[in-house]
C-alpha atoms as a PDB file:
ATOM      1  CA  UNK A   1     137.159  57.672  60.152  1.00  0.00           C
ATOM      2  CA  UNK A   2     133.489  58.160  59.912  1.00  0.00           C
ATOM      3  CA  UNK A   3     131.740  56.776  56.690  1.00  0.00           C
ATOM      4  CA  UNK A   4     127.833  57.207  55.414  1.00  0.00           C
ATOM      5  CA  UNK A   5     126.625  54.448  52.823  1.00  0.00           C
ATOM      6  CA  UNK A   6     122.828  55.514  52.862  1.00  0.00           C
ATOM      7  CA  UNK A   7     121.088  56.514  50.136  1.00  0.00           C
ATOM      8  CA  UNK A   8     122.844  57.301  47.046  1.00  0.00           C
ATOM      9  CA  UNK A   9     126.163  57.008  48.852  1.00  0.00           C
ATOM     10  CA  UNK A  10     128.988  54.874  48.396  1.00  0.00           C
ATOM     11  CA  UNK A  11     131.913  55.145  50.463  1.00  0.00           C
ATOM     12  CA  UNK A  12     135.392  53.928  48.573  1.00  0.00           C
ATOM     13  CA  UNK A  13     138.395  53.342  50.810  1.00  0.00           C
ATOM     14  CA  UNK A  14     142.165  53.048  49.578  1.00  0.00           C
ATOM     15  CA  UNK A  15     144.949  52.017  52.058  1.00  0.00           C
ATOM     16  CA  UNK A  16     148.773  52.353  51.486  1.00  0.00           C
ATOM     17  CA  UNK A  17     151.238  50.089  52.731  1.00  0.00           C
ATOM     18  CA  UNK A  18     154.111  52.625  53.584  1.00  0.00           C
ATOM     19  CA  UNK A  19     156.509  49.464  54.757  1.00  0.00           C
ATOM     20  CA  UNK A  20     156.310  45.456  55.064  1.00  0.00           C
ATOM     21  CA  UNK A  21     152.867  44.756  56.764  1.00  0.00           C
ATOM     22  CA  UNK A  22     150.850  42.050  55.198  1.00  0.00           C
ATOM     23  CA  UNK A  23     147.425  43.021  56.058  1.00  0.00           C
ATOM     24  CA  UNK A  24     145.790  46.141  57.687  1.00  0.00           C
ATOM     25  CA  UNK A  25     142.745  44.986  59.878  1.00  0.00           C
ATOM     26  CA  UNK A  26     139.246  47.195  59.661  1.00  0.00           C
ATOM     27  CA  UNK A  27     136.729  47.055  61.855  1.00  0.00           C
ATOM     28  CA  UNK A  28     133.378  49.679  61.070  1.00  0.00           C
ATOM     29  CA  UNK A  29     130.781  50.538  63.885  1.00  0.00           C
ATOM     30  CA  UNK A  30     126.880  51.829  63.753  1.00  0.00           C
ATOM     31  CA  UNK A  31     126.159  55.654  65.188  1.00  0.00           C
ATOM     32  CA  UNK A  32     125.426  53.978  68.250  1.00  0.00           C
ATOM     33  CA  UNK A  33     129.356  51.594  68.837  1.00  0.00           C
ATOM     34  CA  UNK A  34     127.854  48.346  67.833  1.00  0.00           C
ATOM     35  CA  UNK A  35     130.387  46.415  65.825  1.00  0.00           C
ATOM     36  CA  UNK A  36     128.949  45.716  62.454  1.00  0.00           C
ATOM     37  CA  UNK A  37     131.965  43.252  61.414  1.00  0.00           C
ATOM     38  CA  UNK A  38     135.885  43.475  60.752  1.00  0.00           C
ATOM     39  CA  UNK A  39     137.919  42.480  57.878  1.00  0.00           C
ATOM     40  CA  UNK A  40     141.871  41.573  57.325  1.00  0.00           C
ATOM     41  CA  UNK A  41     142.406  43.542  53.903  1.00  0.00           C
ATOM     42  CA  UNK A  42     145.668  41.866  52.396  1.00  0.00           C
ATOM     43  CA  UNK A  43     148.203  44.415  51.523  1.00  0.00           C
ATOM     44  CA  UNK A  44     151.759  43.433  49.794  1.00  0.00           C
ATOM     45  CA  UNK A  45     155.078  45.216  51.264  1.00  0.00           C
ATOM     46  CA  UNK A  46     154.668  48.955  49.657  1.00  0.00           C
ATOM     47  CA  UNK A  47     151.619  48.014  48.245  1.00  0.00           C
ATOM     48  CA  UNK A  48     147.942  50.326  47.849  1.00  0.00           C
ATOM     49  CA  UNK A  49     144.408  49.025  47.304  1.00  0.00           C
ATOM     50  CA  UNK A  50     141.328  50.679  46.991  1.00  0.00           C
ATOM     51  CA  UNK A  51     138.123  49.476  46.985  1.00  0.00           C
ATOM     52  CA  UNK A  52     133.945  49.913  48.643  1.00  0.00           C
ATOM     53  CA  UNK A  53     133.506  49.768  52.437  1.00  0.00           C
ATOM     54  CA  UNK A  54     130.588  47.462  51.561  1.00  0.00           C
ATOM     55  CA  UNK A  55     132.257  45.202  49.806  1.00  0.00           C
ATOM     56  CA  UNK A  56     135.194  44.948  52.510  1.00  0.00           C
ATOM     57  CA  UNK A  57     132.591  45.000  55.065  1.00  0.00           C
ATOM     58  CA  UNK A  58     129.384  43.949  53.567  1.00  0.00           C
ATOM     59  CA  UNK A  59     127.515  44.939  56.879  1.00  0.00           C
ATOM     60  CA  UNK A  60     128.323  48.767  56.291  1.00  0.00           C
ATOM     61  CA  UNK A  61     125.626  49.228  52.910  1.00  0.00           C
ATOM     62  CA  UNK A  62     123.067  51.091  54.477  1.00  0.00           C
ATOM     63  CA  UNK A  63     124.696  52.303  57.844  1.00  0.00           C
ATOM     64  CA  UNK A  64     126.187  55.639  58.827  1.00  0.00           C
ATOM     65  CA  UNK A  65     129.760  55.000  61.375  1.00  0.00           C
ATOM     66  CA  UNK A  66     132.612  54.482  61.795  1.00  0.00           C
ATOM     67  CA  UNK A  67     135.474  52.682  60.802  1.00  0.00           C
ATOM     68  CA  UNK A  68     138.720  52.015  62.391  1.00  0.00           C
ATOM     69  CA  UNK A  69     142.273  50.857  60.359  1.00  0.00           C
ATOM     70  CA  UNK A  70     144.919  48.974  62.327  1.00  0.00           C
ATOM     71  CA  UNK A  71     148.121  47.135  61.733  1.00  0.00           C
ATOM     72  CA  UNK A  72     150.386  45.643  64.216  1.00  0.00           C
ATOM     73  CA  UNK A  73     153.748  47.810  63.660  1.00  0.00           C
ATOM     74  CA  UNK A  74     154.394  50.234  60.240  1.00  0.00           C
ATOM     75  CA  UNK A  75     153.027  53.059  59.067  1.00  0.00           C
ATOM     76  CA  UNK A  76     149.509  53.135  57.271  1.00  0.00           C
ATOM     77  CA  UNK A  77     147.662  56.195  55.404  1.00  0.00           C
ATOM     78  CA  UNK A  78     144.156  55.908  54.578  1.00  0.00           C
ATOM     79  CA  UNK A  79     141.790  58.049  51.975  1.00  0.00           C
ATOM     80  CA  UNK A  80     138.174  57.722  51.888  1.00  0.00           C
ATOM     81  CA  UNK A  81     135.522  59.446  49.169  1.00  0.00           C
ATOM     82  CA  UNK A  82     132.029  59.318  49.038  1.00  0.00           C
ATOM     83  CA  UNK A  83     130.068  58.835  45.730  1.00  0.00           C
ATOM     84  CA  UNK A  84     126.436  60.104  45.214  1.00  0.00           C
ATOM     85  CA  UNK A  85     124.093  61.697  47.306  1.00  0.00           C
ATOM     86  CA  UNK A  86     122.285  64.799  47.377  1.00  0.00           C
ATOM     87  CA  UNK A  87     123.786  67.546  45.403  1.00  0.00           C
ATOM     88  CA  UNK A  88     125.756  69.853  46.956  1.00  0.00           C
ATOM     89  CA  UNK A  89     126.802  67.135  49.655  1.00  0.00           C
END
């Protein structure tokens, strides 16, 4: 999933826990693949949370990238939405 927190923009990302996981791991990269951190978001059997990239991964304010969800067995459904920003955008 690519994500842009420059400028006015704030990107908000909520994760679903479809079955009995207890955390889904996310890891966000610059434009150019440099890791800019990870984080272990904690996630209760059929549980949701939603919440800022930057404050899951303070090292993404600022940056365009990407960022990258995984769990070690279940299914997982993410949504991401952007806040601010030129109009029109």
């Amino acid at each position: 999933m690519l994500f842009d927190d420059t400028g006015n923009i704030v990107t908000g990302v909520a994760v679903v826990n479809l079955g009995s996981v207890t955390a889904v791991n996310a890891t966000a990269y610059d434009m150019n693949g440099n890791m800019l951190g990870t984080a272990a978001i904690p996630l209760a059997p059929n549980g949701k949370t939603a919440a800022t990239l930057s404050a899951i991964i303070p090292a993404t304010a600022g940056v365009m990238g990407s960022l990258v969800f995984t769990v070690a067995t279940e299914y997982l459904k993410e949504k991401r939405a952007q806040i601010g920003g030129a109009q029109g955008r």
